[in-house]
N, C-alpha and C. Protein backbone atom coordinates (compact mmCIF):
# COMPACT_ATOMS: atom_id res chain seq x y z
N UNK A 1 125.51 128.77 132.91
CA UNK A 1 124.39 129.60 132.54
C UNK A 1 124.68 131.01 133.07
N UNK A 2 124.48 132.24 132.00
CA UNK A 2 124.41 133.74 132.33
C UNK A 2 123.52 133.86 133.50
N UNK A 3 124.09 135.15 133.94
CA UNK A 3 123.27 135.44 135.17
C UNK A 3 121.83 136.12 134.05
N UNK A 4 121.68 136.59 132.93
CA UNK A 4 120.72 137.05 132.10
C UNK A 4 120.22 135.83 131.98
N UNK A 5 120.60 134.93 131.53
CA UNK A 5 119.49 133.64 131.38
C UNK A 5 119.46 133.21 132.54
N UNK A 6 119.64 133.16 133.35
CA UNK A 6 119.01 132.55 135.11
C UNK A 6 117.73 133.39 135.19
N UNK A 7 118.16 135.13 135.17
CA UNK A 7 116.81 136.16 135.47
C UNK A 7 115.43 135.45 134.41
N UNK A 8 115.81 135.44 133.22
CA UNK A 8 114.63 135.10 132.50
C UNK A 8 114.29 133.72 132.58
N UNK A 9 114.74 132.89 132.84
CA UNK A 9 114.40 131.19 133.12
C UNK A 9 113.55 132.16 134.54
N UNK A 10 113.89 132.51 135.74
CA UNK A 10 113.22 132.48 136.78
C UNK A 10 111.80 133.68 136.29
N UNK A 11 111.75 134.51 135.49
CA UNK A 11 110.68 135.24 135.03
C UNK A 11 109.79 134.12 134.95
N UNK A 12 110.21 133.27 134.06
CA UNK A 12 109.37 132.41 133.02
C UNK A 12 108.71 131.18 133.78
N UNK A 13 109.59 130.71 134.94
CA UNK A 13 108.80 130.16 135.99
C UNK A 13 107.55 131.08 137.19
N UNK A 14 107.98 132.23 137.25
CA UNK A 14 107.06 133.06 138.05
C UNK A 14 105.61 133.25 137.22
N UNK A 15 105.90 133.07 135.90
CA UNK A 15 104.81 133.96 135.14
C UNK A 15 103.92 132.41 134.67
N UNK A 16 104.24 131.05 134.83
CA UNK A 16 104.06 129.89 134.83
C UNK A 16 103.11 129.68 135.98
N UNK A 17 103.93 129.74 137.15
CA UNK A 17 103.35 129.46 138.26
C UNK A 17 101.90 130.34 138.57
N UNK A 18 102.20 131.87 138.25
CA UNK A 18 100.88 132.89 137.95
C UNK A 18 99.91 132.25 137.25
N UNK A 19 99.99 132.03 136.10
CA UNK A 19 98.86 131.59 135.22
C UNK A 19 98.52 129.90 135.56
N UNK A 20 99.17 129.10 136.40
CA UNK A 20 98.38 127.63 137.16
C UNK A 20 97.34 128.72 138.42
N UNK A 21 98.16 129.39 138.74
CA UNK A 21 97.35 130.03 139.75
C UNK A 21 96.08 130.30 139.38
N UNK A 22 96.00 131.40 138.44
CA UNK A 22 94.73 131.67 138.03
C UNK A 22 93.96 130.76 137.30
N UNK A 23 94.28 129.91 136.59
CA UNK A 23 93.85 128.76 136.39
C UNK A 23 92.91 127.82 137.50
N UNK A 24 93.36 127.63 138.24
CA UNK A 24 93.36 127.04 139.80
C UNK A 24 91.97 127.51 139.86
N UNK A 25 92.11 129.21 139.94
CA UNK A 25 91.37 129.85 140.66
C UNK A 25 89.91 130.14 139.79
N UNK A 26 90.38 130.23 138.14
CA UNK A 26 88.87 129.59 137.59
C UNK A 26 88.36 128.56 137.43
N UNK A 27 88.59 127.53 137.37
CA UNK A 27 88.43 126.07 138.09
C UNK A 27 87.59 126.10 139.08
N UNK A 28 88.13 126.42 139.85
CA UNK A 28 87.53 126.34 141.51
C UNK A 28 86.09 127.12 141.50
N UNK A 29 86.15 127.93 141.32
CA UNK A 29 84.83 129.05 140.37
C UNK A 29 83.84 128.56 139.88
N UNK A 30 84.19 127.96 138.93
CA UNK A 30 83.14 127.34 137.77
C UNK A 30 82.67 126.08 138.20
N UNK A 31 83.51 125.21 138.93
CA UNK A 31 83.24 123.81 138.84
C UNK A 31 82.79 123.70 140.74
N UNK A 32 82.98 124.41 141.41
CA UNK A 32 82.32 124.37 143.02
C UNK A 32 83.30 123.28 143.44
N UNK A 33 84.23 122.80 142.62
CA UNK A 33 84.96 121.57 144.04
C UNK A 33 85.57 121.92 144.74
N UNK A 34 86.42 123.48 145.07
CA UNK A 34 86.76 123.29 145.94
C UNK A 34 86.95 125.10 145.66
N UNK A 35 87.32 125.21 147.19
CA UNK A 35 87.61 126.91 147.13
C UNK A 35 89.28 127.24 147.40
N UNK A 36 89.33 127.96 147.21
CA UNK A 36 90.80 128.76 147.91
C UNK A 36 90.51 130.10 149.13
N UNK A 37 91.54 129.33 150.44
CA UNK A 37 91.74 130.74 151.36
C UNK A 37 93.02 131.10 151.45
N UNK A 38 92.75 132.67 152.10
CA UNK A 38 94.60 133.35 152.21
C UNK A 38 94.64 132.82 153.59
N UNK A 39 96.05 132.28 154.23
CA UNK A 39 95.72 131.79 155.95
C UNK A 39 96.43 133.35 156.11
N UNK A 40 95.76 133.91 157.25
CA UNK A 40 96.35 135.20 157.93
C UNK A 40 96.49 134.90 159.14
N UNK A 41 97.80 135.83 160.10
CA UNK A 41 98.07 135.37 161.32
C UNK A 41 99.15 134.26 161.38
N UNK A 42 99.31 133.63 162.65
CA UNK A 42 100.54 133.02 162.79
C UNK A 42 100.16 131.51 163.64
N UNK A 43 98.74 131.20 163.64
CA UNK A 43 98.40 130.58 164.47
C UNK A 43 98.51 128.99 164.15
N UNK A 44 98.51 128.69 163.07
CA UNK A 44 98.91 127.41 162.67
C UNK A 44 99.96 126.89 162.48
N UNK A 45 101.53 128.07 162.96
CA UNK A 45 102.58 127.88 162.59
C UNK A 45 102.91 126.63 163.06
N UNK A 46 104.12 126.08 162.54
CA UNK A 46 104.73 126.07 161.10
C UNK A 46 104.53 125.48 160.10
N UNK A 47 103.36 124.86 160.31
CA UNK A 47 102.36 124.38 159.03
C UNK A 47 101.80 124.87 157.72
N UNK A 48 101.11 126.41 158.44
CA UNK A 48 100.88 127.33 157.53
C UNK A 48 101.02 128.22 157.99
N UNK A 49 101.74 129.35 156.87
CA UNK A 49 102.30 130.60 157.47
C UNK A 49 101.21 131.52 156.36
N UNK A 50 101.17 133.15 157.48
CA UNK A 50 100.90 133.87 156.78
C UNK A 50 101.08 134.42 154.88
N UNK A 51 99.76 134.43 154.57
CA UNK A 51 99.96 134.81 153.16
C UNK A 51 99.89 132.82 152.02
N UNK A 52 99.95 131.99 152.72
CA UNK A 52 99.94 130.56 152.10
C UNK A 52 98.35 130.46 151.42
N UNK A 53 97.98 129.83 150.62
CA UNK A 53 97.00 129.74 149.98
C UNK A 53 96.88 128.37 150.22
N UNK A 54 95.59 128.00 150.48
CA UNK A 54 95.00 126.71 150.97
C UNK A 54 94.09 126.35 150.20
N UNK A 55 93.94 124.94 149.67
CA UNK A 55 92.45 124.54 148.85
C UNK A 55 91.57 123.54 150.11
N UNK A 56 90.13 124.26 149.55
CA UNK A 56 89.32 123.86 150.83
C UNK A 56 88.27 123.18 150.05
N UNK A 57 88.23 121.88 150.53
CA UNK A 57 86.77 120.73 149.43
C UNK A 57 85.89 120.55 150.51
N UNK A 58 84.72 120.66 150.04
CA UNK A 58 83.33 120.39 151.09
C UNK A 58 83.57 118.93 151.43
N UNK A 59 82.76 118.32 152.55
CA UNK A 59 82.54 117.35 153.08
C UNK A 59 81.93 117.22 153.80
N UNK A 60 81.12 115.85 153.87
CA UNK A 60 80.22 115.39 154.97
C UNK A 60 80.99 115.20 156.23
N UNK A 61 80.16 115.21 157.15
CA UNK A 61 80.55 115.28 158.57
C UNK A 61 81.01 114.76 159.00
N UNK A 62 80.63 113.10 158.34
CA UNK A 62 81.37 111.81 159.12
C UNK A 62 82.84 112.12 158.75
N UNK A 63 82.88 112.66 157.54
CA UNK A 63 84.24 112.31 156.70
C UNK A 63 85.42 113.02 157.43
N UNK A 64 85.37 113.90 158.70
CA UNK A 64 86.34 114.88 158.92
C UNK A 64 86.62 114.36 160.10
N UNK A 65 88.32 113.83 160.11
CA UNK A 65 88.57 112.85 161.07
C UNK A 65 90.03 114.24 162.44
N UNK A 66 90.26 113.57 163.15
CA UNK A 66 90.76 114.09 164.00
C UNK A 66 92.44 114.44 163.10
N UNK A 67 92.86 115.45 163.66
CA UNK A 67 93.89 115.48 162.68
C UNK A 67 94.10 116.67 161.29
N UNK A 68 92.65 116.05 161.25
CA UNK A 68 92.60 117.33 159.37
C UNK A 68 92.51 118.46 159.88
N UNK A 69 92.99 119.51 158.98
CA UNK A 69 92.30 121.06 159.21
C UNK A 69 91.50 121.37 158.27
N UNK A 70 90.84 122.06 159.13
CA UNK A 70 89.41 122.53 158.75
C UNK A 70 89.46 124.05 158.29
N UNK A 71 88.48 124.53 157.45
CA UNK A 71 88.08 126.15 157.51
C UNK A 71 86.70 126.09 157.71
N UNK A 72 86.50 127.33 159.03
CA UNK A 72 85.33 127.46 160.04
C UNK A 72 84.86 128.68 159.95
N UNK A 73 83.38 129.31 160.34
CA UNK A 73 83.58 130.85 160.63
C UNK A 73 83.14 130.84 161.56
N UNK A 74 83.37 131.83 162.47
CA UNK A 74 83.67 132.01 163.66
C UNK A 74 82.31 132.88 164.03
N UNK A 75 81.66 133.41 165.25
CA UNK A 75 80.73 133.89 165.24
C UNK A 75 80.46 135.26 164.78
N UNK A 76 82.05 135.80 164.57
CA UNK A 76 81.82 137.00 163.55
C UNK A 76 82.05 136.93 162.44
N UNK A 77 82.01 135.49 161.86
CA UNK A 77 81.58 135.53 160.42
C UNK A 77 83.02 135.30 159.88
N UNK A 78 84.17 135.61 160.99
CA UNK A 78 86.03 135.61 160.01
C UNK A 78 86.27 134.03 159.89
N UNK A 79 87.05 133.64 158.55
CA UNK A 79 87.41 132.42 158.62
C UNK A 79 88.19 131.84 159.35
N UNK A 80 88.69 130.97 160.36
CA UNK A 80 89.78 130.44 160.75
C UNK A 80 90.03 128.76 160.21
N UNK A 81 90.84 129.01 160.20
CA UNK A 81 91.96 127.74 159.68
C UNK A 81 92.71 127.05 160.59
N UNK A 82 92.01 125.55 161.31
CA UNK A 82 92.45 124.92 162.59
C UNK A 82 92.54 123.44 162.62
N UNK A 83 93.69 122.96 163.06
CA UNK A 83 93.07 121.69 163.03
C UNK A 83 92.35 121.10 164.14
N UNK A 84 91.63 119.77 163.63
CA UNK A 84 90.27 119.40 164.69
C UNK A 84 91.40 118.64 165.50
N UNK A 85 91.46 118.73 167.12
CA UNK A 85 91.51 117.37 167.77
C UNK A 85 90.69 116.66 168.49
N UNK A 86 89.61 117.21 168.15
CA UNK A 86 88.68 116.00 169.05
C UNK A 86 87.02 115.97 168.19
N UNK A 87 86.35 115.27 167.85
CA UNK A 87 85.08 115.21 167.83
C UNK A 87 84.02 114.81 168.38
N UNK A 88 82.93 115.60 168.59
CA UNK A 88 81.89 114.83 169.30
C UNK A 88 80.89 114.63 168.53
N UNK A 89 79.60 113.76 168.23
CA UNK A 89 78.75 113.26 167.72
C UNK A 89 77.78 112.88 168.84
N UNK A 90 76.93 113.50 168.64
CA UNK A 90 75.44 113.97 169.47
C UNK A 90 74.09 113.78 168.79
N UNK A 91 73.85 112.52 168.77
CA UNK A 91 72.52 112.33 167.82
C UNK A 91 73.12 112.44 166.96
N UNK A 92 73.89 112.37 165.82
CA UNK A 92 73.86 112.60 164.68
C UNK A 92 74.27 114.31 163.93
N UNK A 93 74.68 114.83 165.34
CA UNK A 93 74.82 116.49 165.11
C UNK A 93 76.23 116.23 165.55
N UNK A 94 77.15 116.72 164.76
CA UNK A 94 78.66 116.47 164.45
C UNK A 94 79.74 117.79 164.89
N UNK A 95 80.31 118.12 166.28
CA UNK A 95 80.93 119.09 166.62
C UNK A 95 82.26 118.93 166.45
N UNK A 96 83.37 119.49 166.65
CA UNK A 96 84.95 119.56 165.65
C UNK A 96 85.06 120.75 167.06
N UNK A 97 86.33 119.81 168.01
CA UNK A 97 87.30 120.73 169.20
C UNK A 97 88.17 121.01 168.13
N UNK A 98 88.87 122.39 167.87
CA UNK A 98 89.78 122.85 167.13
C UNK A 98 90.95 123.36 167.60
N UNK A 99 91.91 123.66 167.23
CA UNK A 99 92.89 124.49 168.23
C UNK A 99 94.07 124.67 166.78
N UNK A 100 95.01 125.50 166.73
CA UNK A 100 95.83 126.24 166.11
C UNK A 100 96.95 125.60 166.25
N UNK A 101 97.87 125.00 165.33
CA UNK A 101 98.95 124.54 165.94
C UNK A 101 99.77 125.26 166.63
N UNK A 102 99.92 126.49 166.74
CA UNK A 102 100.75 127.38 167.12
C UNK A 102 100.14 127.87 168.70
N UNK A 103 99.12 127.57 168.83
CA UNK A 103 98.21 128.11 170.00
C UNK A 103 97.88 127.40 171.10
N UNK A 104 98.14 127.55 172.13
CA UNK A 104 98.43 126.65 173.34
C UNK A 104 97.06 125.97 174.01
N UNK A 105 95.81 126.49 173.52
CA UNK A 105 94.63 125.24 173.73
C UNK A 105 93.59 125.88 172.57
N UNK A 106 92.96 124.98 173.20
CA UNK A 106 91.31 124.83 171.84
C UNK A 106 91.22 126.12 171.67
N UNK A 107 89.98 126.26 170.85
CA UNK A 107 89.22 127.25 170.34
C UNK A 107 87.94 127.67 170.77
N UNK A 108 88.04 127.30 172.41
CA UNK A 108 86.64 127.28 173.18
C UNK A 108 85.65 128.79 172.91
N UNK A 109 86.26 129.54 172.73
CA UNK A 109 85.72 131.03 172.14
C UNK A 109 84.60 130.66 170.85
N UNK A 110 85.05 129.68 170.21
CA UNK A 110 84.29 129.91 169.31
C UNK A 110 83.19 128.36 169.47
N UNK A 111 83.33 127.58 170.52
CA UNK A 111 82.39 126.60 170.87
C UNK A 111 80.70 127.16 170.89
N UNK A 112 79.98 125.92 170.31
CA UNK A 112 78.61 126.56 170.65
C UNK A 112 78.42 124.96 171.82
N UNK A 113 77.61 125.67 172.95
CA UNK A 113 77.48 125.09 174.18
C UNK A 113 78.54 123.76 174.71
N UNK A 114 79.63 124.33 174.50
CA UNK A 114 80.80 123.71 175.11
C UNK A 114 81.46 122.73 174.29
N UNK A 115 80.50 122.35 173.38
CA UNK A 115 81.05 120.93 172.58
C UNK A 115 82.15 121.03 171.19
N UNK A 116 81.97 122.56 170.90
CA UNK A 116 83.01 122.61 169.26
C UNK A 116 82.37 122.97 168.49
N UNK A 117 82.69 123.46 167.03
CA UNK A 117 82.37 123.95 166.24
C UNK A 117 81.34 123.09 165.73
N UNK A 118 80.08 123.83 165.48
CA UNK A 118 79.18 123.02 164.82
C UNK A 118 79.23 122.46 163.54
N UNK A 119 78.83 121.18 162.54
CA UNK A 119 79.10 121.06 161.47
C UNK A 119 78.72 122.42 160.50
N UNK A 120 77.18 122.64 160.68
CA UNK A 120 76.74 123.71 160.04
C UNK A 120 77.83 125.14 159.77
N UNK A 121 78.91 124.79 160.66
CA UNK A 121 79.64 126.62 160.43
C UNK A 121 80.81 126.45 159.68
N UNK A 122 80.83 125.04 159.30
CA UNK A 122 82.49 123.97 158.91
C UNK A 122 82.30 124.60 157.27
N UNK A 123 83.52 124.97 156.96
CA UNK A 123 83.48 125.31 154.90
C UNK A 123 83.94 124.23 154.49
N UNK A 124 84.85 123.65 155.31
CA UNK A 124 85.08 122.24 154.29
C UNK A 124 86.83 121.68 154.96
N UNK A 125 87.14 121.15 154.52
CA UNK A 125 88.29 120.69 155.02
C UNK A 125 90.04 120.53 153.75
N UNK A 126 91.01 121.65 154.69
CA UNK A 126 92.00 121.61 153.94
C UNK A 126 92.68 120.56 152.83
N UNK A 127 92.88 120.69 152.19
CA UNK A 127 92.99 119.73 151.14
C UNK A 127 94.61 118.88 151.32
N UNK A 128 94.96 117.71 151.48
CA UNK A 128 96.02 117.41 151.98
C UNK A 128 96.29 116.27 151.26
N UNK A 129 97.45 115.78 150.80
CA UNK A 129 98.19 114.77 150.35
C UNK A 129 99.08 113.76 151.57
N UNK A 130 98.37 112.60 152.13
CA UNK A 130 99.46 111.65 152.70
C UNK A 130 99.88 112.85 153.85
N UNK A 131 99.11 113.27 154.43
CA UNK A 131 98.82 113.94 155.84
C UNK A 131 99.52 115.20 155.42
N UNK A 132 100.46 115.86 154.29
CA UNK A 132 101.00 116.94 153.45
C UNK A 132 99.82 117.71 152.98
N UNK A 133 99.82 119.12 153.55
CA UNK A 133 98.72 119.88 152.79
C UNK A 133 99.26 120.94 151.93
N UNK A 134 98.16 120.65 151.17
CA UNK A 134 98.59 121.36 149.44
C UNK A 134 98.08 123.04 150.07
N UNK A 135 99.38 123.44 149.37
CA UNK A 135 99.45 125.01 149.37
C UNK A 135 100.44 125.69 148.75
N UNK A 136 99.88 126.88 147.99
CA UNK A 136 100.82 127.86 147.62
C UNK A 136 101.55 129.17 148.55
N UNK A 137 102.71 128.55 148.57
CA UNK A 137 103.47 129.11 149.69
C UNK A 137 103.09 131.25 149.18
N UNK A 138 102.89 131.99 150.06
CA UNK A 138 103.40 133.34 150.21
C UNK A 138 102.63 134.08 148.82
N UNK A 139 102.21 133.63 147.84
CA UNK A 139 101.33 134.19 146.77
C UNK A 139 100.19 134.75 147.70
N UNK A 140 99.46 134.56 148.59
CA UNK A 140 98.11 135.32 149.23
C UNK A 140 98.75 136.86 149.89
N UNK A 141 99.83 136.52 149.77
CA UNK A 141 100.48 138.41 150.61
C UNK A 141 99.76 139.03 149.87
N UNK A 142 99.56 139.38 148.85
CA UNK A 142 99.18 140.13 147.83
C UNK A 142 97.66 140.25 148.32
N UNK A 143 97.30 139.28 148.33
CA UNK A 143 95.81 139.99 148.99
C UNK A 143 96.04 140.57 149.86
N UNK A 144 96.67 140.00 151.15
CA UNK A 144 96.70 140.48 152.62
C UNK A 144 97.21 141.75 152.16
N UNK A 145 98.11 142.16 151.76
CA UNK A 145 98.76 144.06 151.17
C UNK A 145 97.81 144.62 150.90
N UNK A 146 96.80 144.30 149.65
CA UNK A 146 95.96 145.27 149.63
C UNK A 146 94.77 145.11 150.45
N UNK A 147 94.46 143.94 150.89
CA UNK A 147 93.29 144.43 152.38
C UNK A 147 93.69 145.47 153.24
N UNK A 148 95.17 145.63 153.47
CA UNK A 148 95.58 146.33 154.66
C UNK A 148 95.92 148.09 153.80
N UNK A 149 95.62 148.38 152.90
CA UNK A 149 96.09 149.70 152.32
C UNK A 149 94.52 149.98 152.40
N UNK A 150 93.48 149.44 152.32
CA UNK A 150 91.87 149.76 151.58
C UNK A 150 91.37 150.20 153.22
């Protein structure tokens, strides 16, 4: 195969992969099952790296077991992307210890009265295949670029 037909075979996959994307992304829109985030930062490395695109499906409380990652907001409202290792269950009020894979303990900063993230602040939980989480590698730069020029 020409190095001219390699360039356009790889166009034709980029411009493929673009339009599942946006696809994806009206889907997700219209039908509420699930959302998409950009992960920013380095804190989940090497799981998820900056600029990776994550699908995030709601869930009940019981359903979010030790292990999964979660997307949370934090008390200023920014998303983080963590996985839970510990849960507590208090009456029926469902808290999530979180911590970063990359980050050397919890997420006690963002605890409400010591116990973990409350369910109420939880967006839903990373979407994962056979403990493999689904993501589009390095396509979210593009957001992160133009957040950082605006």
């Amino acid at each position: 195969m020409g190095f001219m037909k390699a360039l356009k075979l790889a166009r034709l996959l980029i411009l493929i992969l673009l339009l599942v994307v946006i696809g994806v992304l009206v889907y997700s829109s219209v039908t509420g099952w699930f959302t998409v985030a950009v992960v920013k930062g380095r804190s989940m490395l090497p799981t998820l790296r900056e600029g990776d695109i994550v699908f995030i499906t709601r869930v009940d409380p019981g359903e979010i077991k030790i292990g999964d990652v979660i997307v949370y907001k934090s008390p200023s409202n920014s998303l983080v992307i963590h996985r839970v290792i510990s849960i507590v269950n208090e009456d029926g009020d469902y808290y999530y210890v979180t911590k970063g894979d990359n980050n050397p303990g919890p997420d006690t900063w963002n605890f409400i009265s010591g116990k973990g993230i409350p369910y109420n602040r939880v967006i839903g939980r990373v979407i994962e295949v056979n403990r493999c989480i689904i993501k589009i590698p390095y396509i979210g730069e593009i957001t992160l670029l133009l957040r950082r020029e605006s």
